[in-house]
N, C-alpha and C. Protein backbone atom coordinates (compact mmCIF):
# COMPACT_ATOMS: atom_id res chain seq x y z
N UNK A 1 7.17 -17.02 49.51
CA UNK A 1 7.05 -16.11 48.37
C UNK A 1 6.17 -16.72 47.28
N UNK A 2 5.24 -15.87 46.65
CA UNK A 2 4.76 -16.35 45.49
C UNK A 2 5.01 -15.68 44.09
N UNK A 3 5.86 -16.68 43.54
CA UNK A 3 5.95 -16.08 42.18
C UNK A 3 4.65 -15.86 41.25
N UNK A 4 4.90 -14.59 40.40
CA UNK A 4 4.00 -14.36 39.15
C UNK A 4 4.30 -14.17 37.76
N UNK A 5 4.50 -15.00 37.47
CA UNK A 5 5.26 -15.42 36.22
C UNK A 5 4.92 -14.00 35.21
N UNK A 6 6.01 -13.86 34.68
CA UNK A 6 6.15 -12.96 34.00
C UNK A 6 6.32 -13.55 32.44
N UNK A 7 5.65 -13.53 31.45
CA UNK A 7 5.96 -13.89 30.56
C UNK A 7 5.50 -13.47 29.16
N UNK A 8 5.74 -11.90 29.70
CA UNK A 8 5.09 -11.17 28.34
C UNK A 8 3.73 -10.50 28.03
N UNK A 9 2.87 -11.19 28.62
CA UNK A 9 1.23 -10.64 28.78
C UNK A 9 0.99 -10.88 30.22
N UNK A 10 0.08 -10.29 30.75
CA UNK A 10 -0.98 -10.12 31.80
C UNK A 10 -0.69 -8.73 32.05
N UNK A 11 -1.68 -8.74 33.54
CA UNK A 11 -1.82 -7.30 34.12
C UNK A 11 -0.87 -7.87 35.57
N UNK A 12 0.46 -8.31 35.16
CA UNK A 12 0.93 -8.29 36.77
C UNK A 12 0.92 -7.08 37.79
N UNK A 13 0.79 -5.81 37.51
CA UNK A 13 1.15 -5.32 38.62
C UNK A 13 0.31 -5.28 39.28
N UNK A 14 -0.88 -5.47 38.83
CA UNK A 14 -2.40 -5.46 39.67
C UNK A 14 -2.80 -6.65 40.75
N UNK A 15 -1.73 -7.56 40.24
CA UNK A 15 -2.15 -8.88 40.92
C UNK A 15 -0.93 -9.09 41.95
N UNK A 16 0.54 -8.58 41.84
CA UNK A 16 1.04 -7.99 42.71
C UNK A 16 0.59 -7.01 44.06
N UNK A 17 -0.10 -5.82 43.26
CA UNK A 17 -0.72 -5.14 44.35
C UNK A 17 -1.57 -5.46 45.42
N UNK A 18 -2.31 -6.54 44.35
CA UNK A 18 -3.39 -7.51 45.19
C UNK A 18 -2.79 -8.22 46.76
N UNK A 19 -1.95 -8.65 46.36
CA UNK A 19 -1.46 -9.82 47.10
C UNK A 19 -0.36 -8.84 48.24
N UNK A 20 0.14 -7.91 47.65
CA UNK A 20 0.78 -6.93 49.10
C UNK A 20 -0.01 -6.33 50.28
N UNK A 21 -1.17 -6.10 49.04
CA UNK A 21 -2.17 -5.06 50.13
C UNK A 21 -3.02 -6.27 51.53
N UNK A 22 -2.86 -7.82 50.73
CA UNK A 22 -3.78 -8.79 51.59
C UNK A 22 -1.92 -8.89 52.70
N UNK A 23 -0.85 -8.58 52.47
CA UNK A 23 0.37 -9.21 53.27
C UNK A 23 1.36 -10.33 52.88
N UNK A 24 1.00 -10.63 51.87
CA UNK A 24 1.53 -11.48 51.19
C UNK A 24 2.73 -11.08 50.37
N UNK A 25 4.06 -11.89 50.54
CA UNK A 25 5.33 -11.57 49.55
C UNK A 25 5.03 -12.33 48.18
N UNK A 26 5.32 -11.27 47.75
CA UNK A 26 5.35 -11.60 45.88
C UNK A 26 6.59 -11.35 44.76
N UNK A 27 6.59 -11.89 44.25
CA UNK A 27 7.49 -11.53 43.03
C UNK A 27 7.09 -11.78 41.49
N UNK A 28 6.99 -11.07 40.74
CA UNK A 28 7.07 -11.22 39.13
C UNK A 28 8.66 -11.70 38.70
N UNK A 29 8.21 -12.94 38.07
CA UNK A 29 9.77 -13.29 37.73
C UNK A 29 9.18 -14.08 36.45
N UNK A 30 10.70 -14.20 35.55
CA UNK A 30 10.47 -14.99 33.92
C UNK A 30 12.48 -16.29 34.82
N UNK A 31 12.47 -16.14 36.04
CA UNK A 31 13.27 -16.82 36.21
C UNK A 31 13.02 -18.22 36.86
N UNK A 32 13.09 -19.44 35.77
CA UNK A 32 13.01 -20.99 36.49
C UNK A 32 13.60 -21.03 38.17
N UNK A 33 14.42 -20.70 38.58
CA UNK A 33 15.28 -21.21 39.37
C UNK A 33 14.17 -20.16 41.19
N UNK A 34 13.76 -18.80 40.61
CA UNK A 34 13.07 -18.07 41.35
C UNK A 34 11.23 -19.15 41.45
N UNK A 35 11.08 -19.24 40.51
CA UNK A 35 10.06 -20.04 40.46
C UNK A 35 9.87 -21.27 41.28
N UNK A 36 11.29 -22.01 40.89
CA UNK A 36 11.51 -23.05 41.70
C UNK A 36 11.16 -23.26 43.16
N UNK A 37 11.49 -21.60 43.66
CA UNK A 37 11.88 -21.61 44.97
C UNK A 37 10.60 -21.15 45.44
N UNK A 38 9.72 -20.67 44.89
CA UNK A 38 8.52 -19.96 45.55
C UNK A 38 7.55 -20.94 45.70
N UNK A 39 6.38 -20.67 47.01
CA UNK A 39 5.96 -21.53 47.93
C UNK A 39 4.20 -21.82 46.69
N UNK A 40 4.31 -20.80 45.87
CA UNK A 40 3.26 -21.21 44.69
C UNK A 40 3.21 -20.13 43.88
N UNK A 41 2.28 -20.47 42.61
CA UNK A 41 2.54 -19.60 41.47
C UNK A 41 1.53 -19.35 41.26
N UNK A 42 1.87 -17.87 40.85
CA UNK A 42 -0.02 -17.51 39.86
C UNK A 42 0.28 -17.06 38.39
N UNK A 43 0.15 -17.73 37.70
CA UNK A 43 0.00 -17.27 36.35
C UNK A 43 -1.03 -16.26 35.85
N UNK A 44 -0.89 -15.18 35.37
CA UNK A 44 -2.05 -13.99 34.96
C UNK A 44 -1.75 -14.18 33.24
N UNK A 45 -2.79 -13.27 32.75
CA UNK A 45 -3.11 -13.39 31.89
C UNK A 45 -3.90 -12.69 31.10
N UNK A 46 -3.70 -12.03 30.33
CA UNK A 46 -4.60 -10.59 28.95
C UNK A 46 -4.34 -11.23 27.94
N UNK A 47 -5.54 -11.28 26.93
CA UNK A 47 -4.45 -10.91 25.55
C UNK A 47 -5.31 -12.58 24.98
N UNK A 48 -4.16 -12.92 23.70
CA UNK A 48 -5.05 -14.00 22.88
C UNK A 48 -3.63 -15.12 23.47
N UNK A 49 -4.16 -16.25 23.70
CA UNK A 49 -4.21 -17.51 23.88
C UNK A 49 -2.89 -18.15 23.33
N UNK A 50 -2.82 -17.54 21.74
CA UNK A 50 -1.73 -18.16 20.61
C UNK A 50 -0.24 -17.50 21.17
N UNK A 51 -0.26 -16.08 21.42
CA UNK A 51 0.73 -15.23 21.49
C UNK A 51 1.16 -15.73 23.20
N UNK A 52 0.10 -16.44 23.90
CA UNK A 52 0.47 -16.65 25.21
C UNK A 52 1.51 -17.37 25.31
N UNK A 53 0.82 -18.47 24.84
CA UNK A 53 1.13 -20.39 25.07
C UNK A 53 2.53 -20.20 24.07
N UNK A 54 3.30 -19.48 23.16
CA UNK A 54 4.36 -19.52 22.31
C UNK A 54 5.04 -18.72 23.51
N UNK A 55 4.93 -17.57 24.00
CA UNK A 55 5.91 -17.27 25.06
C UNK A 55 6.69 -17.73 25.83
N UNK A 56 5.31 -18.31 26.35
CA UNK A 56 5.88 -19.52 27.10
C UNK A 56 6.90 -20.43 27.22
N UNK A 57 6.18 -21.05 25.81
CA UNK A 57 7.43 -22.22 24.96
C UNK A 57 8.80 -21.03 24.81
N UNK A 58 8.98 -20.62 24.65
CA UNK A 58 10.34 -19.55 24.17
C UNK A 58 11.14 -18.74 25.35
N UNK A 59 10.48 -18.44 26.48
CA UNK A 59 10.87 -18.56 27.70
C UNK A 59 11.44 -19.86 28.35
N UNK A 60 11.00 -20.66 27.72
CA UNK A 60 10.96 -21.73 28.39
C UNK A 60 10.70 -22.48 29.50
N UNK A 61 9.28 -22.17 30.16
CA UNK A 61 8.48 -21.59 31.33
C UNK A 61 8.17 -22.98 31.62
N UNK A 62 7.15 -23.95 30.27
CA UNK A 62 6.40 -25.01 30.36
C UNK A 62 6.87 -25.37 31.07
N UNK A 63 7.85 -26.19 30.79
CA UNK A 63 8.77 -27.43 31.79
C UNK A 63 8.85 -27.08 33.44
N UNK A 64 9.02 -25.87 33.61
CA UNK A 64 9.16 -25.05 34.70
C UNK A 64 7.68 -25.15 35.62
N UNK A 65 6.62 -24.90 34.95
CA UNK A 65 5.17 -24.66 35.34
C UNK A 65 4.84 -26.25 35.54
N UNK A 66 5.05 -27.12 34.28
CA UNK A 66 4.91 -28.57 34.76
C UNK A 66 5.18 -29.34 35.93
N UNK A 67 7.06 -28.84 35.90
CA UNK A 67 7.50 -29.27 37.21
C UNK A 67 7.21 -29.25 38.56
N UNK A 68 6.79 -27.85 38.66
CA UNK A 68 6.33 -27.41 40.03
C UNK A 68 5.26 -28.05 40.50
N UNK A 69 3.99 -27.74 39.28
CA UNK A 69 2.25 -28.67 39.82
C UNK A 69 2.92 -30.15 39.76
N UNK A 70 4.03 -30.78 39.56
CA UNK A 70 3.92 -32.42 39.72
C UNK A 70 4.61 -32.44 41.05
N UNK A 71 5.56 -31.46 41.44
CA UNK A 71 5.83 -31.82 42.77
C UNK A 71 4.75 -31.08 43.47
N UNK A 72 3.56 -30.82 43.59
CA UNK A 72 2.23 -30.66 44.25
C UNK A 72 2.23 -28.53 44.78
N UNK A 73 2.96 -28.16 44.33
CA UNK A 73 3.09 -26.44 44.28
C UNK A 73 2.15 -26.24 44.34
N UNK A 74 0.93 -25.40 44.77
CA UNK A 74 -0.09 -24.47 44.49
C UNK A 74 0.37 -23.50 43.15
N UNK A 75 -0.97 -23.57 42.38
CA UNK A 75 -0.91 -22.71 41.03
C UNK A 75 -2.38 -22.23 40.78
N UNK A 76 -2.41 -21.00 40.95
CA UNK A 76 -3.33 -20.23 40.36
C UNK A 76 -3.46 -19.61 38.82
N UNK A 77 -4.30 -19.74 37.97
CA UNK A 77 -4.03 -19.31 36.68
C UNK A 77 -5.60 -18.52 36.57
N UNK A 78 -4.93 -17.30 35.82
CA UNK A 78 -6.18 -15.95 36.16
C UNK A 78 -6.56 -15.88 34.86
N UNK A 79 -7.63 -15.30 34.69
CA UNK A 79 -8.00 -14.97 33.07
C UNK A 79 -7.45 -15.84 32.00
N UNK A 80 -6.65 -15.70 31.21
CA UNK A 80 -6.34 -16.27 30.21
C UNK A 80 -4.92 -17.13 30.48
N UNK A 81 -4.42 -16.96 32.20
CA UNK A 81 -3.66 -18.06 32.90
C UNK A 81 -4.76 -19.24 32.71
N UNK A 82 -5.88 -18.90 33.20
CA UNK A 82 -6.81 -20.36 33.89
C UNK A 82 -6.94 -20.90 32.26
N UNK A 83 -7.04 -20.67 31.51
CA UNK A 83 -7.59 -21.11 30.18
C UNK A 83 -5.97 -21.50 29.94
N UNK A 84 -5.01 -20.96 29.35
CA UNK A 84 -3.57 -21.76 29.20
C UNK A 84 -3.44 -23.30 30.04
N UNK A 85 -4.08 -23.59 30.98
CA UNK A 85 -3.96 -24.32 31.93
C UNK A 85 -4.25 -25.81 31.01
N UNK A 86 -5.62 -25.88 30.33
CA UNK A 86 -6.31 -26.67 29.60
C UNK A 86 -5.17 -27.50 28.62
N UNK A 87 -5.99 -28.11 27.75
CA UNK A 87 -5.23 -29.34 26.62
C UNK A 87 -5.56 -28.31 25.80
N UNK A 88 -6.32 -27.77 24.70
CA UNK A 88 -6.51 -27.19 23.73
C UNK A 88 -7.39 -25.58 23.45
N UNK A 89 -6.98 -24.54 22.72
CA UNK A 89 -7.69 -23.81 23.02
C UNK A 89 -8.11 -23.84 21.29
N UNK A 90 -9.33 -22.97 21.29
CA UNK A 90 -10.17 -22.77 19.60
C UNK A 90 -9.88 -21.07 19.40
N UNK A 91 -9.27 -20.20 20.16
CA UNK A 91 -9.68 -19.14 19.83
C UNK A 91 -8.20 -18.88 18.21
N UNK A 92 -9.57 -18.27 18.08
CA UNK A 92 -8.45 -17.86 16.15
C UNK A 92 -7.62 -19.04 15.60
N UNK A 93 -8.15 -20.25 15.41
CA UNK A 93 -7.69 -21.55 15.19
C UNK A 93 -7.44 -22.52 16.00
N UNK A 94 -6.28 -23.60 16.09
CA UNK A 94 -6.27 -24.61 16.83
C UNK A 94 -4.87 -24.29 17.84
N UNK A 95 -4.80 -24.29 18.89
CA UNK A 95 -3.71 -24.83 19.87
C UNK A 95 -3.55 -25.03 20.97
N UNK A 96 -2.18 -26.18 21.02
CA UNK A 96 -2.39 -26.81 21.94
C UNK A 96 -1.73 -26.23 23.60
N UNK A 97 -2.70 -26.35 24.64
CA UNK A 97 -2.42 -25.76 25.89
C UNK A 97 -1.36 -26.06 26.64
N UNK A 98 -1.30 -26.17 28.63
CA UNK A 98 -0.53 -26.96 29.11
C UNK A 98 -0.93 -28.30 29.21
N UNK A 99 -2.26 -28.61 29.32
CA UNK A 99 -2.55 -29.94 29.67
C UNK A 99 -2.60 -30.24 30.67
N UNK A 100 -2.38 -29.57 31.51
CA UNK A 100 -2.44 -29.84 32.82
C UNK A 100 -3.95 -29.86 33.38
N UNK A 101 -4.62 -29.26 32.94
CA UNK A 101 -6.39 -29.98 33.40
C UNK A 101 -6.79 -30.32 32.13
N UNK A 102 -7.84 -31.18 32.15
CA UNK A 102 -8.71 -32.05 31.08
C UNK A 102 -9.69 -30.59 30.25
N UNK A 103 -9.77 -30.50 29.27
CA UNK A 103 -10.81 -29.43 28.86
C UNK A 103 -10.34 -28.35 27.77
N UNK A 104 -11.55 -28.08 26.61
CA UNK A 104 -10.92 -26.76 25.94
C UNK A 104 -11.63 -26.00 25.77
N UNK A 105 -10.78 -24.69 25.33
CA UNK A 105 -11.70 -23.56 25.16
C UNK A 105 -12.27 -22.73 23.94
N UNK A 106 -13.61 -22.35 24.07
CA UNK A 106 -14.33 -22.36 23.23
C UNK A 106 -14.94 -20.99 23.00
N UNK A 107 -15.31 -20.60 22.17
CA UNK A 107 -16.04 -18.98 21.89
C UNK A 107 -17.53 -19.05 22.44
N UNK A 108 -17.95 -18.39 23.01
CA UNK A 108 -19.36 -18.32 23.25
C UNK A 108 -20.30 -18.39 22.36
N UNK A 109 -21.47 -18.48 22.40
CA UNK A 109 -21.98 -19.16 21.27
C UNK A 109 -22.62 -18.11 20.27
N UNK A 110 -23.12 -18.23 19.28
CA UNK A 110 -23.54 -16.82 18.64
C UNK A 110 -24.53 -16.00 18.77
N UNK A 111 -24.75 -14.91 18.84
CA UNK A 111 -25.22 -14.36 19.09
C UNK A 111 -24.88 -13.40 20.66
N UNK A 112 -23.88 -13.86 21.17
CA UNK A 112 -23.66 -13.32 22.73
C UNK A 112 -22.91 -12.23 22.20
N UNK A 113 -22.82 -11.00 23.03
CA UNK A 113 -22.03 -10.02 22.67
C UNK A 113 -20.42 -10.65 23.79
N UNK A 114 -19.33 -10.01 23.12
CA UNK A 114 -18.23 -10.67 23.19
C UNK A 114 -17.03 -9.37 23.33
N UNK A 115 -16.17 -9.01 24.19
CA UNK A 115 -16.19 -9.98 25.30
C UNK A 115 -17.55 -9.98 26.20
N UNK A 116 -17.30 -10.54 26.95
CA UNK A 116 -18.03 -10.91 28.36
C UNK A 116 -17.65 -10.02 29.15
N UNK A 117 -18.31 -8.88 29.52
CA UNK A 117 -17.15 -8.10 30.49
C UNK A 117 -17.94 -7.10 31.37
N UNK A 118 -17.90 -7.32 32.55
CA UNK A 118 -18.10 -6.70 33.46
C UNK A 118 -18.91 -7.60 34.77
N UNK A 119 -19.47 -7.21 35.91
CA UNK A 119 -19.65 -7.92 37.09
C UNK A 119 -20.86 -9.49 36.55
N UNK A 120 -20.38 -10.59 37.23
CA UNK A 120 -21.22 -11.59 37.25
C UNK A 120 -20.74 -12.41 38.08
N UNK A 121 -22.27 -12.73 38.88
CA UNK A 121 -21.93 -13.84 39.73
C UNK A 121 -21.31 -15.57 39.83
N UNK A 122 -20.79 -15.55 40.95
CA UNK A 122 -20.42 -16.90 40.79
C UNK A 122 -21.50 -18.19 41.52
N UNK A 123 -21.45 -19.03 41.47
CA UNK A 123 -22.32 -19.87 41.41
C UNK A 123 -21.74 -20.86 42.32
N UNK A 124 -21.69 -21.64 43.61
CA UNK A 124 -21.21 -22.66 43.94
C UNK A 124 -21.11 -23.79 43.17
N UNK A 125 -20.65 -24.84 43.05
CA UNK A 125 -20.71 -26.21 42.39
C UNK A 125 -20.66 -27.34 43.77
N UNK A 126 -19.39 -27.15 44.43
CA UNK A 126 -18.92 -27.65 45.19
C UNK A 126 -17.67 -26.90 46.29
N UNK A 127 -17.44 -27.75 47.57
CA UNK A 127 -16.60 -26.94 48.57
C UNK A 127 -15.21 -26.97 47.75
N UNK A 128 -14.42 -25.88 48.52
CA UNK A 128 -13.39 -25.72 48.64
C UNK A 128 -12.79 -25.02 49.27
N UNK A 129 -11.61 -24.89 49.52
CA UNK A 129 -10.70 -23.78 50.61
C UNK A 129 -10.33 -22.61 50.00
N UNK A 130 -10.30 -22.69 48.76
CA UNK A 130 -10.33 -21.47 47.97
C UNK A 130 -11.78 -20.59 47.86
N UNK A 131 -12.82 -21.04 48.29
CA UNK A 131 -14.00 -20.22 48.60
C UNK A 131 -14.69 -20.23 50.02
N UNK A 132 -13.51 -20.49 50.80
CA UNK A 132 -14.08 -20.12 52.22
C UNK A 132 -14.24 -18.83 52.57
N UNK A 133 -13.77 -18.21 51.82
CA UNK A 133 -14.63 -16.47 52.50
C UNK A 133 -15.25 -15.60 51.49
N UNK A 134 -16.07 -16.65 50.76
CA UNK A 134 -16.26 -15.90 49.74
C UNK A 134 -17.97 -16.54 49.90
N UNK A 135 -19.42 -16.54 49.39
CA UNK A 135 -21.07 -16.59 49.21
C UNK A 135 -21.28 -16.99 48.35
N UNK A 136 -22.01 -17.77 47.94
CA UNK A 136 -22.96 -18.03 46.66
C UNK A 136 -23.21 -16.74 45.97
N UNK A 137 -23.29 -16.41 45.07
CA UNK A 137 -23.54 -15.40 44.50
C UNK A 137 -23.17 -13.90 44.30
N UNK A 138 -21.86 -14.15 44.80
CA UNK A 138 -21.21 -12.88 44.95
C UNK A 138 -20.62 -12.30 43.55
N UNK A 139 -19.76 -11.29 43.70
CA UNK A 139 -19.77 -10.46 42.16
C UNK A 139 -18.31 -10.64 42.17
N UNK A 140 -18.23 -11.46 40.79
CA UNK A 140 -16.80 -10.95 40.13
C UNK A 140 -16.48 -9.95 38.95
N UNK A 141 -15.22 -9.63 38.44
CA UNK A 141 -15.03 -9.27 37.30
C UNK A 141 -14.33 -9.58 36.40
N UNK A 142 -15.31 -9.70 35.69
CA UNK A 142 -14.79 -10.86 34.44
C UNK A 142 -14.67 -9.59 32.83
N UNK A 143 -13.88 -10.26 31.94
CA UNK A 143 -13.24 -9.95 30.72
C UNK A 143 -12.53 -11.19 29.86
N UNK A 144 -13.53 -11.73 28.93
CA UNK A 144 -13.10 -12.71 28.33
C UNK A 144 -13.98 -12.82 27.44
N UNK A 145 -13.83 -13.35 26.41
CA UNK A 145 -14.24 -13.55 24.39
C UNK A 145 -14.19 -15.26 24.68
N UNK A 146 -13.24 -16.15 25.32
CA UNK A 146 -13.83 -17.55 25.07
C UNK A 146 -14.14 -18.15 26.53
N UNK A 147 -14.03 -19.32 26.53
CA UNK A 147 -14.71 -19.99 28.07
C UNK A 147 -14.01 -21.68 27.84
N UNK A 148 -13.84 -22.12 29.23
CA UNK A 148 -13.53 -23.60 28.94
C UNK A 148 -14.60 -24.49 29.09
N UNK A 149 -14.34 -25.36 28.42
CA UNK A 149 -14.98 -26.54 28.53
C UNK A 149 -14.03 -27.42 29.76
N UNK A 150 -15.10 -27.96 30.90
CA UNK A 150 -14.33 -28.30 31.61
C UNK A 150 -15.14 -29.55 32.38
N UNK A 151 -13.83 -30.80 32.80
CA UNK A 151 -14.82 -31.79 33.44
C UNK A 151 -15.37 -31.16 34.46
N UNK A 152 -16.58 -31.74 35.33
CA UNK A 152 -17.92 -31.15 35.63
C UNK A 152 -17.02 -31.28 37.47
N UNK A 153 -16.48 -32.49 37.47
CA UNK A 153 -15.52 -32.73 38.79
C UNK A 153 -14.40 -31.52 39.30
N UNK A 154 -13.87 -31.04 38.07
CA UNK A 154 -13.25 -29.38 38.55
C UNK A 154 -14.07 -28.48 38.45
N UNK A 155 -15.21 -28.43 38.53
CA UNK A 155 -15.64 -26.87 38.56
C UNK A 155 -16.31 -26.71 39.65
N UNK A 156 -15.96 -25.72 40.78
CA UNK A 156 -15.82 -25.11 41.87
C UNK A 156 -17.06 -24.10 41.85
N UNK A 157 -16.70 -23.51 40.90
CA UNK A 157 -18.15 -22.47 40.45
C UNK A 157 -18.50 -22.29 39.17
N UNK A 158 -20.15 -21.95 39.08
CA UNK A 158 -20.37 -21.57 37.19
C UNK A 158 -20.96 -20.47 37.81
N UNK A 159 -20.59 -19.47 35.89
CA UNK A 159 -21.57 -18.47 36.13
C UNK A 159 -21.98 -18.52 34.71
N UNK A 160 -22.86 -18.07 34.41
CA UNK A 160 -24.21 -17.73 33.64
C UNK A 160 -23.86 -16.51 32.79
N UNK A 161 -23.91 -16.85 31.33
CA UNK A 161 -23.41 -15.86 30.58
C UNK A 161 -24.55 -16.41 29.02
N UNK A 162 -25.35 -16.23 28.82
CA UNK A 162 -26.06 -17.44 27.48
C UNK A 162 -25.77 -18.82 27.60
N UNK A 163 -24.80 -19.31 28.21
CA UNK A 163 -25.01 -20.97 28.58
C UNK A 163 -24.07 -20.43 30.15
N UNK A 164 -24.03 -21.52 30.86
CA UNK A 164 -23.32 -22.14 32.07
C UNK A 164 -21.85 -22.26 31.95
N UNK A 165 -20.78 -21.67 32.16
CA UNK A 165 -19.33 -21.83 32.22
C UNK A 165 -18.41 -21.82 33.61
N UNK A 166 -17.71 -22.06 33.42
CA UNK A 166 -16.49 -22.69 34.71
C UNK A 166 -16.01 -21.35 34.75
N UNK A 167 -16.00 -21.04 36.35
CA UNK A 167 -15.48 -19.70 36.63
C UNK A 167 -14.62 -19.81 37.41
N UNK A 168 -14.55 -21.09 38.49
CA UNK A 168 -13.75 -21.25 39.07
C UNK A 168 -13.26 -22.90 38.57
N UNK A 169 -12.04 -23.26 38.48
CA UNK A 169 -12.14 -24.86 38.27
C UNK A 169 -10.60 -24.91 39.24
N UNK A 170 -10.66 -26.23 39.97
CA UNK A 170 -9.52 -26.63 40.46
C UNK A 170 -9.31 -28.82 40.62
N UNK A 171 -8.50 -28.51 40.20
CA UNK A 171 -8.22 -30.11 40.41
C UNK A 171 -6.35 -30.27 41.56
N UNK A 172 -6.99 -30.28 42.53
CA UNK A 172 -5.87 -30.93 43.54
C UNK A 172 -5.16 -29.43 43.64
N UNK A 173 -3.81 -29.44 43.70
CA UNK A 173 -3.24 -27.97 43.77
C UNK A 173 -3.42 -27.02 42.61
N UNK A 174 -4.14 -27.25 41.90
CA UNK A 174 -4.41 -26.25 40.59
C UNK A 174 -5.16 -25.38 40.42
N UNK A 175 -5.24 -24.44 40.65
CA UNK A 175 -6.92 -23.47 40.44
C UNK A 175 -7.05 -22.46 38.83
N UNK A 176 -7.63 -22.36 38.71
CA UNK A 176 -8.25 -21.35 37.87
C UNK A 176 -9.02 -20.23 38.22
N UNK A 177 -9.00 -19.67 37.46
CA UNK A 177 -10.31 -17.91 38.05
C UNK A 177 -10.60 -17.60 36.69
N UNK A 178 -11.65 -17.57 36.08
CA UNK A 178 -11.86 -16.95 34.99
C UNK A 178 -11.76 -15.94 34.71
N UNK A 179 -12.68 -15.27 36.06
CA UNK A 179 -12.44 -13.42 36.18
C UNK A 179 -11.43 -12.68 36.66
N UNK A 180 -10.97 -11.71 37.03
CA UNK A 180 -9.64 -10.99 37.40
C UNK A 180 -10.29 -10.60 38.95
N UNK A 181 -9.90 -11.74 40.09
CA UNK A 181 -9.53 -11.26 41.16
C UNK A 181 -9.09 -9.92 41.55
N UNK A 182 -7.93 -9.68 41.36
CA UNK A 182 -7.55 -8.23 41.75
C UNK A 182 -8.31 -7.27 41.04
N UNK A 183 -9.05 -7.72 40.19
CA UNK A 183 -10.12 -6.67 39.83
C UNK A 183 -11.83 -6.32 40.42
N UNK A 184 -11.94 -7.36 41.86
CA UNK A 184 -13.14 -7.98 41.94
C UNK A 184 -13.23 -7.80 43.42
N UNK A 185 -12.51 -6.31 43.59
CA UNK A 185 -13.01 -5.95 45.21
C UNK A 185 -12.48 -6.27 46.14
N UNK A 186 -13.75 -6.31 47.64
CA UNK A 186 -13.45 -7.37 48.20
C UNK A 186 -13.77 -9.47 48.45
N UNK A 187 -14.69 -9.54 47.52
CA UNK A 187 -14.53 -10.65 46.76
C UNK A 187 -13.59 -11.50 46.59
N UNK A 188 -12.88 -11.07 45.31
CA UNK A 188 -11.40 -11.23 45.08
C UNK A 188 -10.55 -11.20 45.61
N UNK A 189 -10.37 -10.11 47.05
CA UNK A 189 -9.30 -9.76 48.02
C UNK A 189 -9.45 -11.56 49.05
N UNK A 190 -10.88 -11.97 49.09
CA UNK A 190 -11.28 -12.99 49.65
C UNK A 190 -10.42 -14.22 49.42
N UNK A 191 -10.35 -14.45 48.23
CA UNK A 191 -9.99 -15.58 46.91
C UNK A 191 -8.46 -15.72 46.97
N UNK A 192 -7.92 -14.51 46.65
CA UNK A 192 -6.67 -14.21 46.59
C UNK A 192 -5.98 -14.60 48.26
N UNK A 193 -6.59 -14.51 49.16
CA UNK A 193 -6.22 -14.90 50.67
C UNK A 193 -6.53 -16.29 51.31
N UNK A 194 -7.87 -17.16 50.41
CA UNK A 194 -7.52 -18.12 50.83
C UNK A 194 -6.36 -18.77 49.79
N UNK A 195 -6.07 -18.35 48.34
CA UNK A 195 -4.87 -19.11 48.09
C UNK A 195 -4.13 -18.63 48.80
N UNK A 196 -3.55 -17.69 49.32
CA UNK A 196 -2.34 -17.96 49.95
C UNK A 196 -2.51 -18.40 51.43
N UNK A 197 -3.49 -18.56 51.80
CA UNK A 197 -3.54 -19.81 52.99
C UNK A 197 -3.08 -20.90 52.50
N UNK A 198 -3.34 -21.26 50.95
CA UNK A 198 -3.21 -22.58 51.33
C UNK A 198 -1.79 -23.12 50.74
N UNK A 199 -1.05 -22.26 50.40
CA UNK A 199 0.42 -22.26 50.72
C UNK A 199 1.29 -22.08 51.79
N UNK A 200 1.25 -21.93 52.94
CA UNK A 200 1.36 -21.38 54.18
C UNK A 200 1.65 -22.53 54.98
């Protein structure tokens, strides 16, 4: 089973749907103990950064999300999951992330129109099992106002928006997606199937 943390913001049911229609068992849960038990997690994500990362804390999720990536869980974090993931974010002031990857996030630079939103390609960097059925240059869909800064060793893919940003980043069982998979076709249907290969 893969839990999808429920914790107030994202678009879970879409990323639910995602993952039924590929065969995959899912659950949306805000419960530690369900979490515990599931074979990996995807964190989703809408919305601003501040109102996220306090949910969290007040659910009392962190400890929960920590625990799991140290005993080596697969964790996917989508949109403004993959950015929670980081040490620090800048959007509408200062705060602090999970920490769980090196990197923060930052507003695009001026002059870009904001959000960022609609199809753009992804870019290889380097292999992974999370882009085995997926091309150089294929189309995601993306919706996002900031971007991470990220070491150059996690990023999986960039795409091209007025500078170069991390679209995909993963370090060991951790991934990120900048753009919304379940929003990104069959692409995304791609992405979404090799993570759950690689829980399996």
């Amino acid at each position: 089973m893969i839990a999808i943390i429920d914790y107030g913001v994202g678009n879970l049911k879409s990323v639910y749907k995602a993952l039924l229609k590929l065969g995959y068992n899912s659950k949306i849960t805000d419960n530690p103990n369900e979490i515990d038990d599931a074979k990996g997690i995807i964190l989703p994500g809408v919305g601003a950064f501040r109102d996220a990362i306090y949910s969290l804390r007040n659910k009392g999720l962190i400890s929960t999300i920590k625990r799991n990536v140290n005993n080596d869980k697969p964790l996917l974090g989508i949109c403004l999951g993959m950015q929670l993931l980081f040490e620090k974010s800048f959007e509408d002031g200062e705060y602090e992330g999970l920490g769980i990857l090196k990197g923060e996030v930052v507003k695009f630079k001026k002059g870009m129109v904001v959000p960022h939103m609609g199809w753009n390609t992804l870019e290889i960097n380097k292999d992974s099992k999370i882009i085995n059925y997926i091309n150089d240059k294929d189309y995601v869909y993306f919706v996002h106002s900031y971007y991470v800064k990220a070491q150059e060793d996690d990023v999986v893919c960039w795409t091209q928006y007025g500078n170069e940003f991390p679209s995909i980043v993963q370090k060991d069982n951790v991934i990120g997606m900048q753009f919304h998979p379940e929003k990104s076709g069959n692409t995304g249907l791609a992405l979404l199937k090799a993570f759950g290969e690689m829980i399996q």
